[in-house]
Protein backbone atom coordinates (compact mmCIF):
# COMPACT_ATOMS: atom_id res chain seq x y z
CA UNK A 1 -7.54 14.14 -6.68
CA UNK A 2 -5.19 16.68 -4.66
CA UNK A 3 -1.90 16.12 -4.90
CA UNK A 4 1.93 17.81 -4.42
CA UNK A 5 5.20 16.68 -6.24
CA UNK A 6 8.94 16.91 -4.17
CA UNK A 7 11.48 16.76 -6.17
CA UNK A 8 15.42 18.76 -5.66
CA UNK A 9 15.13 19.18 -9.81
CA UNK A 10 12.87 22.09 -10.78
CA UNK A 11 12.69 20.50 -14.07
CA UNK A 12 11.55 17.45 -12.67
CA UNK A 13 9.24 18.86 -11.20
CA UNK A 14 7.79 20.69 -13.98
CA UNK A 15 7.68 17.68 -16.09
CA UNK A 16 5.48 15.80 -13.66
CA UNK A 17 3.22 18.91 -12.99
CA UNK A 18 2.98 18.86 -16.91
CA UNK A 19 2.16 14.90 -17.17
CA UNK A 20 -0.92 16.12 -14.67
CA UNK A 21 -2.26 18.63 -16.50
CA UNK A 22 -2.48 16.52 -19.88
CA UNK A 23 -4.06 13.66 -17.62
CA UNK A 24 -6.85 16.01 -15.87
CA UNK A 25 -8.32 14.79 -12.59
CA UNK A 26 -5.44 16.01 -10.97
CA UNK A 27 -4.74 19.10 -8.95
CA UNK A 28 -1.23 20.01 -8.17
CA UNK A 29 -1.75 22.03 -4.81
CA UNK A 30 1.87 22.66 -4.38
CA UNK A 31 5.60 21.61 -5.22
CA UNK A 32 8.69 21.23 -3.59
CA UNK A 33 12.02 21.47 -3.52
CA UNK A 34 12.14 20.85 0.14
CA UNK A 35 11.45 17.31 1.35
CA UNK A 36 11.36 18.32 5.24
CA UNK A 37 8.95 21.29 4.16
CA UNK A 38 6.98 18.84 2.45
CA UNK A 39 6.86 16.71 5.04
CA UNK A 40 5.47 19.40 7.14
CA UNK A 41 2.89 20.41 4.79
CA UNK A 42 1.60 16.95 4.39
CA UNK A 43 0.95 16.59 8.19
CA UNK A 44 -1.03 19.67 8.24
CA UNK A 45 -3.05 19.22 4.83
CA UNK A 46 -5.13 16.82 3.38
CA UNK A 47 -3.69 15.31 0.25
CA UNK A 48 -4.46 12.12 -1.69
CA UNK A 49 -1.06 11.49 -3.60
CA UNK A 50 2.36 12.37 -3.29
CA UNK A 51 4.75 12.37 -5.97
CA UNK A 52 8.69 12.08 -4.36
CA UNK A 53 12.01 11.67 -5.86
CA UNK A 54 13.90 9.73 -3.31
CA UNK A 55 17.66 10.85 -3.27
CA UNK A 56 17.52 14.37 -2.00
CA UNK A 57 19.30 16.65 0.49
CA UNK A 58 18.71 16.26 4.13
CA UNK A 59 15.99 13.49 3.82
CA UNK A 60 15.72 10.77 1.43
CA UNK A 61 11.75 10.25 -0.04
CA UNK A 62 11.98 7.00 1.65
CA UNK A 63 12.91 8.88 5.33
CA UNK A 64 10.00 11.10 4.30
CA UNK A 65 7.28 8.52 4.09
CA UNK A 66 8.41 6.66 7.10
CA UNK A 67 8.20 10.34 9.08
CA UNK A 68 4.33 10.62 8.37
CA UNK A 69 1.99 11.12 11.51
CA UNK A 70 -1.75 9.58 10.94
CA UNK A 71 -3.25 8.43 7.81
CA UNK A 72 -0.49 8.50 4.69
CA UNK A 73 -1.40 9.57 1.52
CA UNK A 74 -0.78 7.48 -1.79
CA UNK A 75 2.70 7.62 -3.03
CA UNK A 76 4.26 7.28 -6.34
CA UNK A 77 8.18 7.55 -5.91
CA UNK A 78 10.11 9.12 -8.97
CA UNK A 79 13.89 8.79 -9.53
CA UNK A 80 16.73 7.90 -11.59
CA UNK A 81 17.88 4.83 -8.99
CA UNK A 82 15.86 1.62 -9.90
CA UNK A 83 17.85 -0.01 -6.79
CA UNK A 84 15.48 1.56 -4.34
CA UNK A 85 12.47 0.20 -6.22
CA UNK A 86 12.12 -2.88 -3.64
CA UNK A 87 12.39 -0.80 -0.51
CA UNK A 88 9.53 1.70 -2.03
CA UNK A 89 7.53 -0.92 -2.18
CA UNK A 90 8.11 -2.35 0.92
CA UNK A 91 6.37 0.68 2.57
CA UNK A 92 3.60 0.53 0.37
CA UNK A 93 4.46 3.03 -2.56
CA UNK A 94 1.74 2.56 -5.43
CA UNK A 95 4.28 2.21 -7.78
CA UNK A 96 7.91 3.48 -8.75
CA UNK A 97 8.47 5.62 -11.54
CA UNK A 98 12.23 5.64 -13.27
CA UNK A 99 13.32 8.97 -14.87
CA UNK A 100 12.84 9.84 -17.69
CA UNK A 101 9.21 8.65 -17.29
CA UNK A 102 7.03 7.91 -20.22
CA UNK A 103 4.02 9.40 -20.62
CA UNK A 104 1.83 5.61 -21.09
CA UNK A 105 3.79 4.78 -17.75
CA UNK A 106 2.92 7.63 -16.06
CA UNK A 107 -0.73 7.06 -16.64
CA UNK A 108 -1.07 3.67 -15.85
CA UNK A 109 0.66 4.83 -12.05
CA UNK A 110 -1.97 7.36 -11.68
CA UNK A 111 -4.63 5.63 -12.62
CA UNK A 112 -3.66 2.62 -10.06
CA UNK A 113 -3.89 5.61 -7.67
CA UNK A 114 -7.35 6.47 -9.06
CA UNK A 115 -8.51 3.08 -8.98
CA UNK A 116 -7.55 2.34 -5.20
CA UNK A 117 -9.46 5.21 -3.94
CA UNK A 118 -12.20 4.31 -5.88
CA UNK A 119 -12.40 0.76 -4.09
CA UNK A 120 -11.89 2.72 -0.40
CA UNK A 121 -14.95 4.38 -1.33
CA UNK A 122 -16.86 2.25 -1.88
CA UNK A 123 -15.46 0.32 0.63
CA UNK A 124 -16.67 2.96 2.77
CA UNK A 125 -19.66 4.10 1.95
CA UNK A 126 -20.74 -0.34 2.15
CA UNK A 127 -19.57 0.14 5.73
CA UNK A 128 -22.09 2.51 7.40
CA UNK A 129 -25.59 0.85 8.47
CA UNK A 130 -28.36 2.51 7.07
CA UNK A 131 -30.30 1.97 10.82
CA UNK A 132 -27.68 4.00 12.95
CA UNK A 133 -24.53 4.97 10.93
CA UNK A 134 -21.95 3.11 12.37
CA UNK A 135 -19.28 1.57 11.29
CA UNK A 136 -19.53 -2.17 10.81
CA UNK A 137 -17.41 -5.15 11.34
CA UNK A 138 -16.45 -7.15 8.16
CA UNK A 139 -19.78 -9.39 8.07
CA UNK A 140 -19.18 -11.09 5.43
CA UNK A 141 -17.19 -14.18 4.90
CA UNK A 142 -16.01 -13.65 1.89
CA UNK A 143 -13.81 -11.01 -0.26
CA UNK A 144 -13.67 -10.40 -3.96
CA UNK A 145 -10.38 -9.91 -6.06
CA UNK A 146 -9.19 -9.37 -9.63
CA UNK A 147 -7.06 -11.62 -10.92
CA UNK A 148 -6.31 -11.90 -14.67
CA UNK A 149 -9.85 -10.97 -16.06
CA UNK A 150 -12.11 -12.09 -13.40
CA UNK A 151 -12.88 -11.40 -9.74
CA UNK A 152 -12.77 -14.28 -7.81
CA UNK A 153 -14.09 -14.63 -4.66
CA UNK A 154 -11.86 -16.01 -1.35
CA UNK A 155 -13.25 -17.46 1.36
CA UNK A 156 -11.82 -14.90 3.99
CA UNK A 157 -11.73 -18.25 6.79
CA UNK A 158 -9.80 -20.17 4.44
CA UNK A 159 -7.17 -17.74 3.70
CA UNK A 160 -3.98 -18.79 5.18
CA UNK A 161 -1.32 -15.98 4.38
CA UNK A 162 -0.75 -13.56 1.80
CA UNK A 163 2.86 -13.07 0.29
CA UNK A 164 4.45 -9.77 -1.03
CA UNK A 165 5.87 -10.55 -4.57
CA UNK A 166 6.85 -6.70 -5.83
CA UNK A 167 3.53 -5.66 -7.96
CA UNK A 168 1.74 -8.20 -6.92
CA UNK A 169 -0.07 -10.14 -3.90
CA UNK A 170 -0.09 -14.29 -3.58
CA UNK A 171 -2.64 -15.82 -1.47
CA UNK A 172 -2.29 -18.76 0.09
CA UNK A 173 -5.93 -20.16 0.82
CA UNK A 174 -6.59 -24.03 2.11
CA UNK A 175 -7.61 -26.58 -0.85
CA UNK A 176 -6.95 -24.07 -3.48
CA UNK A 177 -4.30 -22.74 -5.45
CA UNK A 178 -2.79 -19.62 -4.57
CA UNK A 179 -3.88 -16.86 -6.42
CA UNK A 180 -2.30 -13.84 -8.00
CA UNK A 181 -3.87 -10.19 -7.75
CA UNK A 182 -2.08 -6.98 -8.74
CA UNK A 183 -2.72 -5.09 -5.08
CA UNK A 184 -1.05 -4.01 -2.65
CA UNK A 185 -1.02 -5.02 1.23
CA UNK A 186 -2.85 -1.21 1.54
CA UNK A 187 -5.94 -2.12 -0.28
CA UNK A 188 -5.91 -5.61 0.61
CA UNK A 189 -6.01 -4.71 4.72
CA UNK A 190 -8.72 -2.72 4.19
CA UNK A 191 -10.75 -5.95 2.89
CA UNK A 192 -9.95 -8.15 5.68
CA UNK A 193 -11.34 -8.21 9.34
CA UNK A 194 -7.97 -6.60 11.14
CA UNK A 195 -8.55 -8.92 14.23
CA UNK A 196 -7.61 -11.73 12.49
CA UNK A 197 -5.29 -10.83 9.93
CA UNK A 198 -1.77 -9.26 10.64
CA UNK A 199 0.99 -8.25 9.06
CA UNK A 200 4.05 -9.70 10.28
CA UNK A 201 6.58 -9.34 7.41
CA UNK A 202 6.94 -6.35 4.69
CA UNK A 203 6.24 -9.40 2.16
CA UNK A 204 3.65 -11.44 4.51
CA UNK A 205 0.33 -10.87 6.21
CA UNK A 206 -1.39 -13.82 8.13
CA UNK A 207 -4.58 -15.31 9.21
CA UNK A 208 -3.86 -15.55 12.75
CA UNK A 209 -6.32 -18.69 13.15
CA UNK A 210 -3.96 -20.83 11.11
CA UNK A 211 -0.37 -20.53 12.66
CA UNK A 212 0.37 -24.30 14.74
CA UNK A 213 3.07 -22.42 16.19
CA UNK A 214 6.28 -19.96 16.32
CA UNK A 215 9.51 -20.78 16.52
CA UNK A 216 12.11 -18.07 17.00
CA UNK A 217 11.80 -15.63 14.13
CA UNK A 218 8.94 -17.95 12.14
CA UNK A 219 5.42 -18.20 12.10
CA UNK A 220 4.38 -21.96 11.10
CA UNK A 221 1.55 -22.86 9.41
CA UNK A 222 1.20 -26.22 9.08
CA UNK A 223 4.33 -27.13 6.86
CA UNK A 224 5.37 -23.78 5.61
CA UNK A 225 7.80 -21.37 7.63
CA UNK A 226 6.74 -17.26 7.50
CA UNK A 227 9.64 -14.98 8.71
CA UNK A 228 8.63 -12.55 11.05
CA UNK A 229 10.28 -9.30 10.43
CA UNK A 230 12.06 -7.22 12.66
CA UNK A 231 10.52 -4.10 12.88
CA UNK A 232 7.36 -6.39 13.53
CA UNK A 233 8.50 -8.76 16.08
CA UNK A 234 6.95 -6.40 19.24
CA UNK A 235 3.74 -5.97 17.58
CA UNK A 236 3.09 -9.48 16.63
CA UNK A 237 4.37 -11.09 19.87
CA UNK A 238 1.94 -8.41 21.71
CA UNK A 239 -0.72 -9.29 19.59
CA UNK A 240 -0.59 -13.25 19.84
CA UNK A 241 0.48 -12.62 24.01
CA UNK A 242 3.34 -14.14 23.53
């Protein structure tokens, strides 16, 4: 797994390089001190994780994620401001390191990291046909998730949203109790057929078969009210031709 660390704090930065090395499966291609050079280098290079402090000169770690062009590379963020922890997550950081980081903590963020490229290949290599090599559609009807210490499976057609709750994912399926996985809306996209679920929130995705209607700012389904968030509106009202 390729990876750089940006961080303003040389020492930070050598602490983290350090945490990789005891680890293994983890090759530090580069630092920096930089965010905007970083940013430049991970546009240009192919790179599976990024560790980023977020207050730093010139651009924060959160400006720097939200610069990226094409596919975005797993990030862990690293700092000393726990406030920031909700917004990280809100763009889909694997997880949120506060300094001084323990080593067991440290871990267990990489290895979530590990994990979820793990399941995106195999996710991948289950999507080519064997006859032509295509990519196929999601065929099946059905998804599997961990959830305590089993994987259950979800109808995908019964699934009526899914709700953002920090670490973990809620979702709301008909005739069944919601059910709690420790993913995030990353890995959990890739699983379901993008023509019929969307993301219309930073904390909601839905299944666009089951909204009964919108009203202003609110997707409906049934008897419970989904905001729709700002930065979404345009792509959801395009989407539903509204």
């Amino acid at each position: 797994m390729k990876c750089i660390i940006i961080d303003d704090e040389p020492l930070a930065i050598d602490i983290i390089e350090s945490y990789c090395q005891a680890i293994g499966g983890i090759e530090v291609i580069c630092t920096f001190t930089n965010a905007i050079k970083a940013l430049d280098f991970i546009n240009n290079n192919t790179i599976d994780l990024v560790f980023s402090d977020i207050e730093m000169p010139n651009i924060s770690g959160i400006e720097l994620i939200k610069s990226l062009e094409g596919k975005v590379p797993y990030f862990i963020f690293t700092t000393a401001y726990p406030e920031y922890a909700l917004e990280g997550f809100d763009l889909n950081a694997v997880d949120y390191l506060v300094k001084p980081i323990p080593f067991p903590r440290f871990i267990k963020a990489v290895n979530r990291v590990k994990e979820m490229i793990r399941l995106n290949d195999s996710s991948t290599s289950f999507n080519f046909s064997s006859a032509g090599g295509e990519i196929a559609s999601h065929e099946d009807n059905f998804i599997f998730v961990k959830s305590e210490y089993e994987n259950l499976k979800i109808d995908i057609h019964a699934i009526k949203h899914i709700q953002g709750l920090k670490d973990y994912l809620k979702i709301h399926s008909e005739n069944a109790k919601p059910i709690l996985t420790l993913m995030s809306f990353r890995e959990i996209q890739s699983k379901l057929p993008e023509s019929t679920f969307i993301r219309v929130h930073r904390s909601y995705i839905v299944n666009v078969n089951k909204i009964t209607s919108i009203q202003k700012n609110r997707i409906i389904i049934k008897d419970e009210r989904i905001p729709i968030g700002e930065s979404y509106k345009s792509m959801v009202y395009s989407r539903l031709n509204i």
